[in-house]
Structures are given as structure tokens and as C-alpha cells.
Protein backbone atom coordinates (compact mmCIF):
# COMPACT_ATOMS: atom_id res chain seq x y z
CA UNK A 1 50.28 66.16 126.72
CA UNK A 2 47.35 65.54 129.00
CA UNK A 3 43.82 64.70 127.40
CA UNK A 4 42.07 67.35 128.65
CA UNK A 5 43.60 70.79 127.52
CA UNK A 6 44.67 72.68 124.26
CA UNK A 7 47.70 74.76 124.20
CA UNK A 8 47.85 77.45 121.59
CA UNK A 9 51.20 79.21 120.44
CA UNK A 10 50.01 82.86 119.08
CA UNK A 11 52.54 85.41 117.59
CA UNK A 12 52.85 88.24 115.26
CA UNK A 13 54.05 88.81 111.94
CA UNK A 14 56.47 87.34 109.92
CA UNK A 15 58.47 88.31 106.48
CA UNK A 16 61.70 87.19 104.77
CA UNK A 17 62.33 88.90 101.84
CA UNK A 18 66.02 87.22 101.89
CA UNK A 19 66.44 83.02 102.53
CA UNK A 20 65.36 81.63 105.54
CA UNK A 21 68.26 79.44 105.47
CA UNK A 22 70.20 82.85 107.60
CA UNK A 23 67.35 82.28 110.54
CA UNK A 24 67.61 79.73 113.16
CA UNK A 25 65.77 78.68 116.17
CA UNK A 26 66.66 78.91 119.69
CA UNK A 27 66.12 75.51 121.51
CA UNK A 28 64.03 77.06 123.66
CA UNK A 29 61.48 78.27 121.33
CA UNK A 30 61.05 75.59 119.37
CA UNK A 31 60.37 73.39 122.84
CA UNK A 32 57.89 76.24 123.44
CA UNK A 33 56.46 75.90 120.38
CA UNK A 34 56.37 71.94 120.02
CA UNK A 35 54.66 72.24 123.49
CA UNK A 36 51.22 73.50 121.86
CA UNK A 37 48.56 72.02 119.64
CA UNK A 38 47.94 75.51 117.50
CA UNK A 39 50.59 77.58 116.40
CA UNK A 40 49.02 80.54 114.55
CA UNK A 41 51.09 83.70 113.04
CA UNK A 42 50.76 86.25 110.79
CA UNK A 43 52.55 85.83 107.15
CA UNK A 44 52.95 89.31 105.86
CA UNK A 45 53.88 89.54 102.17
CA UNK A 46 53.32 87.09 99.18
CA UNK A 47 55.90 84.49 98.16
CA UNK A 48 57.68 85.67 94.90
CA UNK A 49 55.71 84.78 92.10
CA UNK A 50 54.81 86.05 88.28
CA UNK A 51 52.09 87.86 90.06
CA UNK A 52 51.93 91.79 89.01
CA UNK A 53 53.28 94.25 91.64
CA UNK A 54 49.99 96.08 92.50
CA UNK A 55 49.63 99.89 92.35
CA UNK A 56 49.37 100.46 96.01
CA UNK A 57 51.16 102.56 98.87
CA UNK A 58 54.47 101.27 99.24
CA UNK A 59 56.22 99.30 100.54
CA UNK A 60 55.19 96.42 98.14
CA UNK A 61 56.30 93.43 99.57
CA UNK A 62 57.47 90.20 98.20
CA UNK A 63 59.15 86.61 100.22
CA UNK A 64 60.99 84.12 99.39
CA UNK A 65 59.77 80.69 98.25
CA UNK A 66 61.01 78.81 100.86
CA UNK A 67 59.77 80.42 103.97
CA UNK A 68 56.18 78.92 103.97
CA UNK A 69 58.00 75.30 104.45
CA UNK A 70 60.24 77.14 107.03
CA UNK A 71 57.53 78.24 108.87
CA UNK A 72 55.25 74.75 108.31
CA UNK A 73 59.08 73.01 109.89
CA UNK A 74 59.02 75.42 112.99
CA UNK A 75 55.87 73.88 113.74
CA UNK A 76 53.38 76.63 112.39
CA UNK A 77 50.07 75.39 111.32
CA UNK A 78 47.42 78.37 111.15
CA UNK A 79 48.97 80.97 108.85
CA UNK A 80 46.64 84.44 108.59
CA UNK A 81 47.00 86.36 105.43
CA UNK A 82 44.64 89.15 106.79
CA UNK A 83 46.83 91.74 106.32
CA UNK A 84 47.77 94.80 104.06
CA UNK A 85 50.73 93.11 101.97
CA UNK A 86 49.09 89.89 101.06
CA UNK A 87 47.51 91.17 97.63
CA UNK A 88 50.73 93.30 96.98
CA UNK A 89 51.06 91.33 93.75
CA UNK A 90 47.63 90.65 92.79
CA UNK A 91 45.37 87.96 92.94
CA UNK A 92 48.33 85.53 91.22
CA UNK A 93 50.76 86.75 94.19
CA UNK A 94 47.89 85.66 96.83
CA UNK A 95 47.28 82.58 94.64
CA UNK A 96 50.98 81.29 94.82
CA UNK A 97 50.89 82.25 98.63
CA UNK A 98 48.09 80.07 99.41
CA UNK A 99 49.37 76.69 97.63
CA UNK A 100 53.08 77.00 99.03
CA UNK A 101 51.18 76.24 102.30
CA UNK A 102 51.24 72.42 102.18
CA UNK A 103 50.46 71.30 105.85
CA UNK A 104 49.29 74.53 107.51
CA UNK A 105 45.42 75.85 107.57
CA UNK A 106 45.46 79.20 105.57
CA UNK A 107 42.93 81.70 106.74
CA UNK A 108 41.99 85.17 106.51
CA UNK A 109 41.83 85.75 102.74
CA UNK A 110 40.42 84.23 99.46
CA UNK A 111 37.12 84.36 98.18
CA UNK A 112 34.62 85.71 100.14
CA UNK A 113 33.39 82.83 101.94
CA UNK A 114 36.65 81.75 102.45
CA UNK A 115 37.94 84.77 103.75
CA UNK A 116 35.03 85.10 106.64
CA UNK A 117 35.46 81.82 107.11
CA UNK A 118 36.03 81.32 111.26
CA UNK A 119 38.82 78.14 111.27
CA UNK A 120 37.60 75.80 113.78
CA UNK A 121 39.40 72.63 115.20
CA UNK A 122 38.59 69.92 117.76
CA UNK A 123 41.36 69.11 119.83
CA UNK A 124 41.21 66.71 123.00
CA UNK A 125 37.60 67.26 122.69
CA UNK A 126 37.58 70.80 123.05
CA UNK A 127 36.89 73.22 119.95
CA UNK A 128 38.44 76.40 119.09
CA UNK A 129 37.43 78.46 116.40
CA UNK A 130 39.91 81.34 115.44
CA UNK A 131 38.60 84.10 112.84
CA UNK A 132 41.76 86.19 110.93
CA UNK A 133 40.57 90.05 110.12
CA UNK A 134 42.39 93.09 109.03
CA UNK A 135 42.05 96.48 108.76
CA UNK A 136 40.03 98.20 105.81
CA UNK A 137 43.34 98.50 103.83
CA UNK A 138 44.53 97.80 99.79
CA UNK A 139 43.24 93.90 99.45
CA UNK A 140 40.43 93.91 101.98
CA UNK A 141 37.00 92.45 101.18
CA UNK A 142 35.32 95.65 102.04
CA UNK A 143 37.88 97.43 99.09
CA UNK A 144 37.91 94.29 96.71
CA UNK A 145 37.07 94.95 92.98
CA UNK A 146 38.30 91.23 92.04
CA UNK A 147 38.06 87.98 92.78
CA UNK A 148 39.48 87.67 96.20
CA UNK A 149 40.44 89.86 98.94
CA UNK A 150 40.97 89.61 103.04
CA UNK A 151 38.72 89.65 106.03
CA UNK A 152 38.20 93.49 107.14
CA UNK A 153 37.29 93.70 110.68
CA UNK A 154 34.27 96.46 110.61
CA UNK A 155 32.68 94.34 108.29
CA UNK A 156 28.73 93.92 109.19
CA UNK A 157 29.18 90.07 108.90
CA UNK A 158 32.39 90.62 111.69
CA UNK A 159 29.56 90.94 115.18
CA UNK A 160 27.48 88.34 113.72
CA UNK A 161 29.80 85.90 112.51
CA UNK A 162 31.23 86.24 116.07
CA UNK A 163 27.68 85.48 117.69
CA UNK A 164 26.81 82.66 115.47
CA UNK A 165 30.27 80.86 115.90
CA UNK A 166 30.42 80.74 119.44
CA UNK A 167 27.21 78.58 119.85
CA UNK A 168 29.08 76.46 118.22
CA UNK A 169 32.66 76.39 119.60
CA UNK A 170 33.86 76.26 123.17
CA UNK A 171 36.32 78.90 122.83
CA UNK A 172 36.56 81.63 119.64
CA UNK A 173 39.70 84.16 119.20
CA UNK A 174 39.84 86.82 117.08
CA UNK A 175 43.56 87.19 115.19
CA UNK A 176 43.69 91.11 113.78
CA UNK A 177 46.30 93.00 111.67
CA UNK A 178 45.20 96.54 113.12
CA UNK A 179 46.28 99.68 114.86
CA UNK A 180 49.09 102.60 114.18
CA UNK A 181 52.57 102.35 112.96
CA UNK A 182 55.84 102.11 115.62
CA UNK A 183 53.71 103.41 118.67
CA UNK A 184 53.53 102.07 122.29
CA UNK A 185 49.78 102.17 123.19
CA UNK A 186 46.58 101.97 120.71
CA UNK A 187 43.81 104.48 120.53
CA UNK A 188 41.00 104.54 122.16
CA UNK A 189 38.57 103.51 119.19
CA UNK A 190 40.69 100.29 118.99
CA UNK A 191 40.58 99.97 122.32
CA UNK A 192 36.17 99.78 122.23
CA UNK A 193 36.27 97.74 118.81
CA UNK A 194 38.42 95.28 120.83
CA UNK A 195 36.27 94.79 123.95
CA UNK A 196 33.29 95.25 121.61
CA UNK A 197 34.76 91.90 120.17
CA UNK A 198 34.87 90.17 123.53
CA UNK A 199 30.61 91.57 124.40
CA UNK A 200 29.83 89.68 121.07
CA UNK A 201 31.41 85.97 122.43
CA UNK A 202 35.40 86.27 121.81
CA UNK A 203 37.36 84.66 124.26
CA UNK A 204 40.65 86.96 123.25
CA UNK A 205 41.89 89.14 120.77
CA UNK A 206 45.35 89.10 119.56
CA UNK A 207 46.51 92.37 117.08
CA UNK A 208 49.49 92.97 115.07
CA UNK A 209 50.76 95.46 112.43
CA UNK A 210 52.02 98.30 114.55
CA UNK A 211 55.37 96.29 114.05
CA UNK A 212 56.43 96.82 117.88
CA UNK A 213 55.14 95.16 120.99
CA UNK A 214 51.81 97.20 123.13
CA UNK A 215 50.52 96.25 126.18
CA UNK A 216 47.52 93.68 127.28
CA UNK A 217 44.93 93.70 129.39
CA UNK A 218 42.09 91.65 130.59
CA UNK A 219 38.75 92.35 129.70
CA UNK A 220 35.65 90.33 131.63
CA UNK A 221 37.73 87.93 132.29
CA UNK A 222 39.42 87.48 128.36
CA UNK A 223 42.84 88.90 127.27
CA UNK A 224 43.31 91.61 124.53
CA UNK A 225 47.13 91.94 123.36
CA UNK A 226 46.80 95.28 121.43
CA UNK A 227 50.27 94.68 119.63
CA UNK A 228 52.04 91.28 118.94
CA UNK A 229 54.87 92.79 117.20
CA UNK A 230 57.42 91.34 114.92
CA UNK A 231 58.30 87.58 115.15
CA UNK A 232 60.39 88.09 112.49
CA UNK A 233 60.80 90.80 110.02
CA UNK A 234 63.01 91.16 107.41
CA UNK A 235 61.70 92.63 103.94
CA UNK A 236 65.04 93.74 102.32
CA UNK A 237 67.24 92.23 100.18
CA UNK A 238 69.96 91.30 102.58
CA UNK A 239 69.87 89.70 106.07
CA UNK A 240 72.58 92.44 106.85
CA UNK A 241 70.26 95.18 106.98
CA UNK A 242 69.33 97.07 109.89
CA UNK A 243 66.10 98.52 111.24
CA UNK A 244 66.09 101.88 112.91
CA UNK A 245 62.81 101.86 114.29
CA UNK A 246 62.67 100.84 117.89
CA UNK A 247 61.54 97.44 119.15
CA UNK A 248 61.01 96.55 115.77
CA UNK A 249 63.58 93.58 116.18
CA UNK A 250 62.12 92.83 119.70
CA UNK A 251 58.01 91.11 120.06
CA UNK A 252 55.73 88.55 122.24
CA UNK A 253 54.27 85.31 122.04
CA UNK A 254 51.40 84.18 124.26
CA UNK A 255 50.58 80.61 125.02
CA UNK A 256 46.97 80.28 126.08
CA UNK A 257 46.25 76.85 127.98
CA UNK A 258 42.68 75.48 128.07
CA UNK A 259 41.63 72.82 130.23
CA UNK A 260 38.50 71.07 130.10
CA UNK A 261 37.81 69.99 133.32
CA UNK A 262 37.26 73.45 134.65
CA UNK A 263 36.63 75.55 131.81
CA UNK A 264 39.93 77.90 132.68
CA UNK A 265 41.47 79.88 130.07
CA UNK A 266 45.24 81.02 131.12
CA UNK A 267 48.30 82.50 129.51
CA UNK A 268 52.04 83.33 129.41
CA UNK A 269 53.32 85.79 127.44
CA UNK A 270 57.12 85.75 126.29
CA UNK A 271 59.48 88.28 124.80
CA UNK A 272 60.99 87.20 121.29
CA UNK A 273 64.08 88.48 120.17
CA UNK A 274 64.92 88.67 116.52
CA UNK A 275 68.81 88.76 116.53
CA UNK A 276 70.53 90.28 113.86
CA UNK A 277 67.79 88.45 111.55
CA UNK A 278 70.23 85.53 111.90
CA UNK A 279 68.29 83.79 115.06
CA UNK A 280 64.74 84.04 116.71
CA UNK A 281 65.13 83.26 120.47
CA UNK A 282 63.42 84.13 123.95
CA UNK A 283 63.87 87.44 125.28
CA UNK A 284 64.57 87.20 129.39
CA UNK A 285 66.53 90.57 129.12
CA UNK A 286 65.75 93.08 131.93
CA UNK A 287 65.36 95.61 129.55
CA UNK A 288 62.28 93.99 127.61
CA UNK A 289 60.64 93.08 131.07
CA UNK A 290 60.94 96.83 132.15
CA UNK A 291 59.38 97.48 128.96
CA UNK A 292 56.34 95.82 128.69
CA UNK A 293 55.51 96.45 132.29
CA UNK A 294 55.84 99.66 131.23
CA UNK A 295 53.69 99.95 128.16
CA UNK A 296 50.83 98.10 130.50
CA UNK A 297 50.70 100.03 132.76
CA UNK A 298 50.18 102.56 130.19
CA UNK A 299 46.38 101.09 129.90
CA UNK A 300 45.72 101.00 133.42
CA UNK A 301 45.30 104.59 134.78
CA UNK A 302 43.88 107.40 132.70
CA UNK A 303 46.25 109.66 133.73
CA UNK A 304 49.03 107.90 131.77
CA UNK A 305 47.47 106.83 128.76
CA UNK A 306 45.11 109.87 127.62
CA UNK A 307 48.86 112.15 127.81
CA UNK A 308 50.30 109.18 125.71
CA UNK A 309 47.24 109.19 123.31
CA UNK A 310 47.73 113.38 122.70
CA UNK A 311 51.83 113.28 122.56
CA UNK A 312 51.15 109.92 119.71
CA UNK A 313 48.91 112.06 118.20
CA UNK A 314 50.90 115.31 117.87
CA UNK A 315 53.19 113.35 116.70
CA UNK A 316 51.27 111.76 113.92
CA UNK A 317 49.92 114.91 112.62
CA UNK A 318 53.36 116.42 112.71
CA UNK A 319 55.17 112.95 110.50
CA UNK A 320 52.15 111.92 108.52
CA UNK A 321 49.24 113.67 108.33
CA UNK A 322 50.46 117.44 107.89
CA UNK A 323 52.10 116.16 104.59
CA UNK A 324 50.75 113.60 103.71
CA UNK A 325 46.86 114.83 103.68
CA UNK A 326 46.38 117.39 105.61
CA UNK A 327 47.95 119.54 103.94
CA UNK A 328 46.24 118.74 100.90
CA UNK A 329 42.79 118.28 102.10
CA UNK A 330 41.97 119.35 105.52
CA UNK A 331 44.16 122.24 106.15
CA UNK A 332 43.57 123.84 102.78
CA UNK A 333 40.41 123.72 103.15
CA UNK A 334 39.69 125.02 106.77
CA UNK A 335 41.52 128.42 105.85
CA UNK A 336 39.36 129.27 102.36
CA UNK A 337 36.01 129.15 101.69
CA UNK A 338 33.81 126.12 100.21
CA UNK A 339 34.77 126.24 96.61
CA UNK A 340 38.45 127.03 97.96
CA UNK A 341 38.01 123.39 99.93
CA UNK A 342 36.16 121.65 96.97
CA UNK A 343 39.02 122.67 94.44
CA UNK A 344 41.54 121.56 96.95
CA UNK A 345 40.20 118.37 97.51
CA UNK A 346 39.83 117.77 93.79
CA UNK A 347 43.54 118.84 93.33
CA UNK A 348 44.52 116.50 95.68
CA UNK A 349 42.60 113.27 94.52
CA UNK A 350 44.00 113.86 91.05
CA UNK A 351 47.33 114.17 92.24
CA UNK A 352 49.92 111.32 93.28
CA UNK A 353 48.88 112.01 97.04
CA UNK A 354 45.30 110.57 96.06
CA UNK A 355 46.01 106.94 96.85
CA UNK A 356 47.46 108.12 100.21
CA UNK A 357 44.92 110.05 101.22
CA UNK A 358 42.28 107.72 100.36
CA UNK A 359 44.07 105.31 102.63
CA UNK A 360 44.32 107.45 105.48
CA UNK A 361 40.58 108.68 105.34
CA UNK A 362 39.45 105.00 104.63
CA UNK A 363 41.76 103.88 107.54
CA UNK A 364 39.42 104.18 110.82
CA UNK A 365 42.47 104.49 113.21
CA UNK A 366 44.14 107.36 110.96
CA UNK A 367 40.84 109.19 110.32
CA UNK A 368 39.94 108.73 114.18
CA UNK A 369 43.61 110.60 114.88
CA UNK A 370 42.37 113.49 112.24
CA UNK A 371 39.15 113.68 113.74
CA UNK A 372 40.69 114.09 117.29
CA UNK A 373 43.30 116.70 116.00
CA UNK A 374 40.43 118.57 114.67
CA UNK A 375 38.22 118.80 117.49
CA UNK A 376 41.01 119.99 119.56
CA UNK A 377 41.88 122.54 116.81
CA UNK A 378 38.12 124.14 117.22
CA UNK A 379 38.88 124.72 120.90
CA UNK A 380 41.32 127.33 119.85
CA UNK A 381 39.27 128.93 117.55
């Protein structure tokens, strides 16, 4: 590998609930991945442990033992555990997480300092510093009543952290667990906290959660991926089981090349097909191209994406939030009068809802979708 640039392997998140001994590696990925100097994903879910299973929204998620050494033998050596399953079993869960990683850096989450901390290396005498942030959900610092918790990404330390690290580094990229459930574009808030990201010093911003692949643009000159996908994702019991959601099985990988000599910053982005959850491989299927051309072009014109934003939002209100907390809170409360609203609000926090309508108030990209709903609502009042 020549002296003078760093190659970085970035991809989204990975779980195995059942052995990792059912996965194997296409040859062509693992050349990929042996072909770069940092290879960062996201490790969603705690290794199985003693730890106590935390009273949370569900889906409370737990992996086996052996998949940090998996991941540390496919090459992986910056693991994030900024996300919204890695305190699912309480601080002991997180613990045991955090020393099954023998070789790999582990970032993202732990006490405070170590959670904000921005992981900086020096290869072939260029430095990279990559800072791990998640969403304000169950286990973020922002949330955190114990001793640890993860990185949440509206924190006020987040901007300056950003400004103050990249004096010191030549290049700083921000790794996120963020954005909405299953859909093909992100909202518009995420869309300005992202570029608001790069105007403080990041050189890129790679996201993942929504569990499917979104599009990527380029932003003065630095690349924001607003959806990594799955790299692999398996929480059930069995490798036989089948997700129904779409794409879920299907993701991307970008390798970012660095060179020193003219201070360029390049990538290639790659389609990653999880198989049956028996084999993670390259996707070169015309299908998948089709598709993320697609869902890019999406971001481009206006006249695409602010349809796709209202139809992703009707749909939202209609799945999850009429249900879920609208019903209980807002709706309620728009059709009585105060003390109508105040008793339904109270009702609702006391009742089994309460946790899920904290979350989805405390959420910025669910309470941005309510917020929108509502303003459209008073146009047809």
C-alpha cells in the first residue's frame, strides 16, 4: 500500500443474535476490506451477558459471544457502540461488550469522557479522527441516570468538539446512528444537522439505523451517506428467519481514499448483500444499482423529495404516531379544552404508552414528523 494515503472501509450495522459460525465472507469483500487501513462499523446489541434486560422499548437486543472476535477476524478495528441497543442490558451488558473487543478501538459509549471522546489515528503520516454519536435515545449521555451512556449527537459539546478536533487532525468523520425506521430518504432536519456537521470542520458523515440503504450526496466538497444500512442483521434466534421489511437484507460500504500529496479525499461506494444470513458478499445486481440511483436522485431536485418527505410522513402518522401517541396526547388534546388535554396527557404518561411516547417526543426526527403533521393540520382548520 503506497506511503502516502489512508484507505478507510465504513459500513453500517451489525447483529447476530444466532452464531456467527452460519456467516461467511465473500472473497471479494474480505480483499475489499484487507485493502484499507480503518475498518469502522456499527455493533448494535450487547454480547450475552448476566447483565439485566433494561426496561426500555422493545426490541431488547442481545449477541452472541463470539461475534466481536468474528468481526475483529474480518478485519474490523473501530467498533461504534453509539447506538440505541447497546445499554439494552444495563451498564453490565455494555461492560461485557466493551472487553470482548480485544484488538479493535471501541468508541462511542462509556463514561462520559470516553464516550465524547473523537478516536484519532496516524496512519502514513496522515491523521484521522472519527467521532461515534447517536440519537437522543434509551442509553444516551444526554438521557443517562448511571454511570455510562453513548454519545448523543445534539449534544452542546457535539459543534465544539468538532471545531476543536479538526485543528488538530487532517481529516475528522462523523459516524451517526440516526434517522427514521425502513424509509428511503431522511428528513429535512437531518438533512441541516448533517451539513451543519460539515460548516463546523467534518470531512463526511456516515448514518445508520434506518436499517435500509438512503442516498448520498456531496456537500462543499464532503460526502454525507444519510443511510448505511444493514451489513448484517440478524437478531433472532435462528439464522433461518426471514425479514419482511424491504432492503433490510441489502446495504453499502464506502471506501474513502486519502492521499497526501494532494490533499484529495475520494470514494466508492458498494452494495452488500446479506444472503440468507448465511454469507455477506458484494452486491453488482442491476436491481440494487437501479436502486440507489434512484433513492439519490431523490435528494437532488425538490420536486422529488419534498412529495417523498409528505407520502413518508403520512405514512408515519398513519403506522406510528396515530397509535402510538397521538392518539394519546396530541389528538386528544386538540379536540377538548385545556384541562381535557392536561388530563389526557397525564393518562397517557401513567399508562404503558408513557415510555413510548416519551421516546417519540424526545426523538428530534419523530417530534420533527409531528410537528410537520401539525402545521399542515392548522391549514385545514
Amino acid at each position: 500500500m503506497s506511503e502516502n494515503k489512508v484507505r478507510l472501509f465504513i459500513c453500517g450495522d451489525f447483529c447476530s443474535t444466532p452464531s456467527p459460525s452460519f456467516i461467511s465472507i465473500a472473497s471479494d469483500l474480505r480483499s475489499l476490506i484487507d485493502s484499507c487501513n480503518l475498518k469502522i462499523c456499527n455493533f448494535e446489541g450487547p454480547v450475552k451477558s448476566d447483565g439485566r434486560k433494561l426496561n426500555k422499548i422493545p426490541p431488547n437486543i442481545q449477541q452472541h459471544p463470539d461475534v466481536p472476535d468474528f468481526i475483529e477476524n474480518m478485519g474490523f478495528n473501530v467498533i461504534s457502540l453509539a447506538n440505541n441497543h447497546a445499554f439494552d442490558y444495563g451498564d453490565d451488558g455494555f461492560l461485557a461488550t466493551q472487553r470482548a473487543f480485544r484488538k479493535a478501538k471501541v468508541i462511542g459509549a462509556g463514561t462520559f469522557d470516553e464516550a465524547y471522546k473523537v478516536e484519532i489515528t496516524e496512519v502514513n503520516g496522515i491523521s484521522i479522527g472519527i467521532l461515534a454519536l447517536t440519537y437522543a435515545s434509551f442509553g444516551a449521555w444526554d438521557l443517562s441516570t448511571g454511570k455510562f451512556g453513548c454519545a448523543e449527537m445534539d449534544h452542546l459539546r457535539v459543534n465544539h468538539l468538532i471545531l476543536e478536533t479538526k485543528s488538530k487532525v487532517d481529516y475528522l468523520f462523523i459516524y451517526l446512528h440516526d434517522g427514521i425506521e425502513y424509509i428511503d430518504i431522511p428528513l429535512p432536519e437531518q438533512r441541516e444537522r448533517y451539513r451543519d456537521f460539515v460548516d463546523y470542520g467534518a470531512d463526511g458523515v456516515f448514518v445508520h439505523h434506518p436499517h435500509v440503504p438512503q442516498g448520498w450526496e456531496v456537500y462543499k466538497g464532503r460526502p454525507i451517506f444519510y443511510s448505511l444500512g444493514n451489513f448484517f442483521f440478524n437478531s433472532k434466534n435462528t439464522p433461518d428467519y426471514k425479514a419482511s421489511k424491504r432492503y433490510w437484507y441489502n446495504g453499502l460500504a464506502v471506501v474513502l481514499e486519502i492521499r497526501e500529496e494532494n490533499n484529495s479525499l475520494k470514494f466508492e461506494v458498494y452494495n452488500i448483500l446479506n444472503d440468507r444470513n448465511r454469507k455477506i458478499s458484494i452486491d453488482t445486481s442491476e436491481k440494487m444499482l437501479i436502486h440507489t440511483t434512484e433513492i439519490c436522485d431523490l435528494l437532488k431536485e425538490s420536486k422529488l423529495y419534498e412529495p417523498k418527505v409528505r407520502q413518508e410522513t403520512d405514512n408515519l402518522w398513519k403506522t406510528k404516531y396515530m397509535g402510538g401517541m397521538v392518539s394519546s396526547l396530541v389528538a386528544v388534546g386538540l379536540r377538548t379544552n385545556f384541562l381535557g388535554c392536561l388530563k389526557s396527557v397525564v393518562k397517557a404518561l401513567l399508562s404503558n404508552n408513557s415510555k413510548l411516547v416519551y421516546s417519540y417526543i424526545r426523538n428530534k426526527n419523530h417530534r420533527s414528523n409531528v410537528i410537520r403533521l401539525l402545521r399542515e393540520m392548522q391549514k385545514y382548520r
